[in-house]
N, C-alpha and C. Protein backbone atom coordinates (compact mmCIF):
# COMPACT_ATOMS: atom_id res chain seq x y z
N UNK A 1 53.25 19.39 -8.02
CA UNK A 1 53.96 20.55 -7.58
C UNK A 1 53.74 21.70 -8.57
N UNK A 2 53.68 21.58 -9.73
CA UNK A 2 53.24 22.14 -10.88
C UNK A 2 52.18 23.06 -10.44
N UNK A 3 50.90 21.99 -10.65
CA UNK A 3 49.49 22.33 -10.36
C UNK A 3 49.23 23.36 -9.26
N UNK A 4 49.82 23.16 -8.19
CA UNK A 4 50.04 23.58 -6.75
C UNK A 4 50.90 25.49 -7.57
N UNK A 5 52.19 25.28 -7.91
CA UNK A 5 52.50 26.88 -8.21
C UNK A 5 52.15 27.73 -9.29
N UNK A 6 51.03 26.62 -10.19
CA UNK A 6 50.42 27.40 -11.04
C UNK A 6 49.06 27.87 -10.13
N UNK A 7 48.57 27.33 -9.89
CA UNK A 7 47.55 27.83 -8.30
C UNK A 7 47.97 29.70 -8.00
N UNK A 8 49.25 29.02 -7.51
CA UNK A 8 49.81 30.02 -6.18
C UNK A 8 49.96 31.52 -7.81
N UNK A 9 50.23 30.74 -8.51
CA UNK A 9 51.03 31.85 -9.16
C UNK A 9 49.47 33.35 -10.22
N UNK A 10 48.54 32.12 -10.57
CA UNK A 10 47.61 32.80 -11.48
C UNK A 10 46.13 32.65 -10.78
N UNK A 11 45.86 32.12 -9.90
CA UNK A 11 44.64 32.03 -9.47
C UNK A 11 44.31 32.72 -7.87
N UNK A 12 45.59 33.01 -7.28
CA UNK A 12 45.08 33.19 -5.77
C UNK A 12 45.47 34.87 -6.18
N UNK A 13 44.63 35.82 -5.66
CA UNK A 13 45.08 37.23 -5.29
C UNK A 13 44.72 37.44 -3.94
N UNK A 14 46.00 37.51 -3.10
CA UNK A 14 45.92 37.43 -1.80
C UNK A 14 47.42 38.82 -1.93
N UNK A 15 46.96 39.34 -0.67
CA UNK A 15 48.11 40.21 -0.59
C UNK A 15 48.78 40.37 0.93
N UNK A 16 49.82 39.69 0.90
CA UNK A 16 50.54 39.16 1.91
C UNK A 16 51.90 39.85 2.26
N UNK A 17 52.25 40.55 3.89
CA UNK A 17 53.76 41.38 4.15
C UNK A 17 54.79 39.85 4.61
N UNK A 18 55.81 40.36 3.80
CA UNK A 18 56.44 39.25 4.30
C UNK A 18 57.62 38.79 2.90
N UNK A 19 56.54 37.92 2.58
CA UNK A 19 56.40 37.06 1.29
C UNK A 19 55.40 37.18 -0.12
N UNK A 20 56.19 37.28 -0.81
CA UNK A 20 54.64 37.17 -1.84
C UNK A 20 54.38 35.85 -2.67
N UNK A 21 53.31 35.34 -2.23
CA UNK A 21 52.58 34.10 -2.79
C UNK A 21 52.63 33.79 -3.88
N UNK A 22 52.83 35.16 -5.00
CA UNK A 22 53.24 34.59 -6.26
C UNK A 22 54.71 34.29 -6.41
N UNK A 23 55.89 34.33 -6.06
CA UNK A 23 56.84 34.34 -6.01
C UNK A 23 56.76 32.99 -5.59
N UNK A 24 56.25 32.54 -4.74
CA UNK A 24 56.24 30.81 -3.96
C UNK A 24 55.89 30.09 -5.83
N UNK A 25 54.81 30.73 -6.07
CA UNK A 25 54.31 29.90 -7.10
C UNK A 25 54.83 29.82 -8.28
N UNK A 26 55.52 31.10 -8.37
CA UNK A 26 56.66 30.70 -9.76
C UNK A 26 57.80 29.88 -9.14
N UNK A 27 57.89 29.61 -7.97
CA UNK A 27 59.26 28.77 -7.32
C UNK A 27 58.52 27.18 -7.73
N UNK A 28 57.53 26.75 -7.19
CA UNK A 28 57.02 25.60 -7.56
C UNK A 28 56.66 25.70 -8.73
N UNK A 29 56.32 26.34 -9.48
CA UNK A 29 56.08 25.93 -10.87
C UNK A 29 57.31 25.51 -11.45
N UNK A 30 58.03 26.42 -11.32
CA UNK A 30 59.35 25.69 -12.54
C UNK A 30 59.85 24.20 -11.64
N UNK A 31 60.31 24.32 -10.44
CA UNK A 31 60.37 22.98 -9.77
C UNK A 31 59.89 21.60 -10.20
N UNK A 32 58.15 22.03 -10.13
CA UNK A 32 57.38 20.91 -11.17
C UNK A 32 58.08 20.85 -12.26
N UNK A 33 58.08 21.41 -13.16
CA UNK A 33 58.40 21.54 -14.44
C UNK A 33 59.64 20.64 -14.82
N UNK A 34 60.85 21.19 -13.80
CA UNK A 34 61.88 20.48 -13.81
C UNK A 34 62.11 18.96 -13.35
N UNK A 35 61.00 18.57 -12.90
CA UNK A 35 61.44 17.76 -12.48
C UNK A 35 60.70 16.66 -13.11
N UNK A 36 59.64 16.79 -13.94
CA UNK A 36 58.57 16.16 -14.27
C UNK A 36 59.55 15.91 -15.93
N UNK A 37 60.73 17.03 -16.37
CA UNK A 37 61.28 16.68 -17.13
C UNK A 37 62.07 15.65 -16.91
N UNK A 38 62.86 15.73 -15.58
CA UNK A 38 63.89 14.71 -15.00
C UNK A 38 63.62 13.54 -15.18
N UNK A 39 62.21 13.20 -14.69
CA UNK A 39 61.50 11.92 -14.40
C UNK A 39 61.08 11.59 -16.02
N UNK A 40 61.09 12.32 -16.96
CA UNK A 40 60.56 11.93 -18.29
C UNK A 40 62.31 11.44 -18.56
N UNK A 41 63.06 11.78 -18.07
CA UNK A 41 64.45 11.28 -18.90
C UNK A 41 64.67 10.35 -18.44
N UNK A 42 64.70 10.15 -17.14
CA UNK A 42 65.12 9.00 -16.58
C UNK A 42 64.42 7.83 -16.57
N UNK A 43 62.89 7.97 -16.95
CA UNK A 43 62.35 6.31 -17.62
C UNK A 43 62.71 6.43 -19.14
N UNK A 44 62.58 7.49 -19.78
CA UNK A 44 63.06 7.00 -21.19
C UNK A 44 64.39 6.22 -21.42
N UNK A 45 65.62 6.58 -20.52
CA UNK A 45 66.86 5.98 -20.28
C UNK A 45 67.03 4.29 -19.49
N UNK A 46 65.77 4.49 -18.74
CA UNK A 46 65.32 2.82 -17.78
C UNK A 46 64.78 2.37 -18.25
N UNK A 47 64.04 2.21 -19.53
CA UNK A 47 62.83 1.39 -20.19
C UNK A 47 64.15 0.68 -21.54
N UNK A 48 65.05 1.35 -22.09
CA UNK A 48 65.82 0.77 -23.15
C UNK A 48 67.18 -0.32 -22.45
N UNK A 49 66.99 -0.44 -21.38
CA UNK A 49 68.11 -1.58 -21.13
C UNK A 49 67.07 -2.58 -20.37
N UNK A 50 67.27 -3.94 -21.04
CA UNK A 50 66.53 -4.93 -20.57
C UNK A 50 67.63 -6.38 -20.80
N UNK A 51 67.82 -7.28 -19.96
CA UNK A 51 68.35 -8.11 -19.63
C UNK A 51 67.66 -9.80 -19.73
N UNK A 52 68.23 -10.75 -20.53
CA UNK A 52 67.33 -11.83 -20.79
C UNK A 52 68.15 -12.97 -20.42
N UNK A 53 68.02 -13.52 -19.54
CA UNK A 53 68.50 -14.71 -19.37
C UNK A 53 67.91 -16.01 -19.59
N UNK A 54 68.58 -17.20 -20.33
CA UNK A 54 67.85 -18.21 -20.21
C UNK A 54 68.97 -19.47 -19.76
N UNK A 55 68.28 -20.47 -19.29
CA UNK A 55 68.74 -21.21 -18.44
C UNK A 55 68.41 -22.63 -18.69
N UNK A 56 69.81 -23.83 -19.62
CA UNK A 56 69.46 -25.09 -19.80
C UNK A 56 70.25 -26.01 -18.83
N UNK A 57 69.89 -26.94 -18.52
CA UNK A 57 70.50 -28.48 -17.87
C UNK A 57 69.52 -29.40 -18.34
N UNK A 58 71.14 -30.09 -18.41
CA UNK A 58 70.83 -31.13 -19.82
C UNK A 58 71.91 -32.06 -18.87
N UNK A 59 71.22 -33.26 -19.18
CA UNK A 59 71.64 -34.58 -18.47
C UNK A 59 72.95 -35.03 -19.48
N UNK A 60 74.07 -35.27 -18.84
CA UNK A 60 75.08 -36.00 -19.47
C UNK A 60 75.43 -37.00 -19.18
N UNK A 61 76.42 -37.74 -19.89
CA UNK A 61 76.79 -38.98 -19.30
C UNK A 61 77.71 -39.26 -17.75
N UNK A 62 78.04 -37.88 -17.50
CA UNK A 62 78.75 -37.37 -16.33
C UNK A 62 78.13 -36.71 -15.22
N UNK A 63 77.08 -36.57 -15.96
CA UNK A 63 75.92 -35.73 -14.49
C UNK A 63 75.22 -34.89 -15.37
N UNK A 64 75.07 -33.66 -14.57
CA UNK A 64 74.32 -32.47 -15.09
C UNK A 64 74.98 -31.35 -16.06
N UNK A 65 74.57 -31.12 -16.60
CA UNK A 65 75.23 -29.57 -17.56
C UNK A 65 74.63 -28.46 -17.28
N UNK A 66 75.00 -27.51 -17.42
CA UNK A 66 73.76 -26.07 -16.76
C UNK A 66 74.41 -25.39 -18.34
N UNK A 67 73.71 -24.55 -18.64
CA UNK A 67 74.39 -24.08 -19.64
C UNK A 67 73.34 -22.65 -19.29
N UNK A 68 73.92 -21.29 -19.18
CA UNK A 68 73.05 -20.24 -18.84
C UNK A 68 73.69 -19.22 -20.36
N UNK A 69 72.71 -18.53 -20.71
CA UNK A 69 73.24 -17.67 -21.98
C UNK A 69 72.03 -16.46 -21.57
N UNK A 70 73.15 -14.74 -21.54
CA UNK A 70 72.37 -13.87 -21.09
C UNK A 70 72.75 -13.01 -22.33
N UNK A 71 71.70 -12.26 -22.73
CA UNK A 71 71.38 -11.51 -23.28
C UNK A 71 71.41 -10.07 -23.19
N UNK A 72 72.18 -9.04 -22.78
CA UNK A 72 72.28 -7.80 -22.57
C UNK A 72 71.75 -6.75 -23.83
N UNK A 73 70.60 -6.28 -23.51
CA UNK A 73 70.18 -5.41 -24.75
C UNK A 73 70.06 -3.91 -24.29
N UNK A 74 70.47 -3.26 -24.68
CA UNK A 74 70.57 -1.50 -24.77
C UNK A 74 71.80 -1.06 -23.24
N UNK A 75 72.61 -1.61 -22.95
CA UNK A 75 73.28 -1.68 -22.68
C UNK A 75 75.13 -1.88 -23.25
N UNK A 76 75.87 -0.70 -22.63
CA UNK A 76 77.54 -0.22 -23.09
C UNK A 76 77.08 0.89 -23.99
């Protein structure tokens, strides 16, 4: 989206009644911009919480035991 209103904004000279094409392209440029920041925050924020579970059964004299122990990391 970026690419696309840096286009519209510095490379096309078109002269258009109506609308002006650079105006579209400073609208998509910052759009890109913003959002390409968004998406940089929101995996930096999704990549630090990771979850580990592990999972024993163990034979007793009564049957089975399950014993599960989870691990919550970058998480609260």
């Amino acid at each position: 989206m970026a690419v696309v209103g840096a286009i519209f904004r510095f490379a096309v000279s078109v002269s258009t009644s109506g609308f002006s094409i650079h105006t579209v392209g400073d609208i998509l440029l910052i759009a890109g911009i913003v959002l390409f920041l968004a998406s940089i925050f929101v995996l930096a924020l999704g990549s630090s919480r990771r979850t580990r579970i592990r999972e024993d059964i163990q034979q007793t004299p009564t049957g089975q035991s399950r014993v599960e122990e989870r691990d919550d990391r970058g998480v609260g």
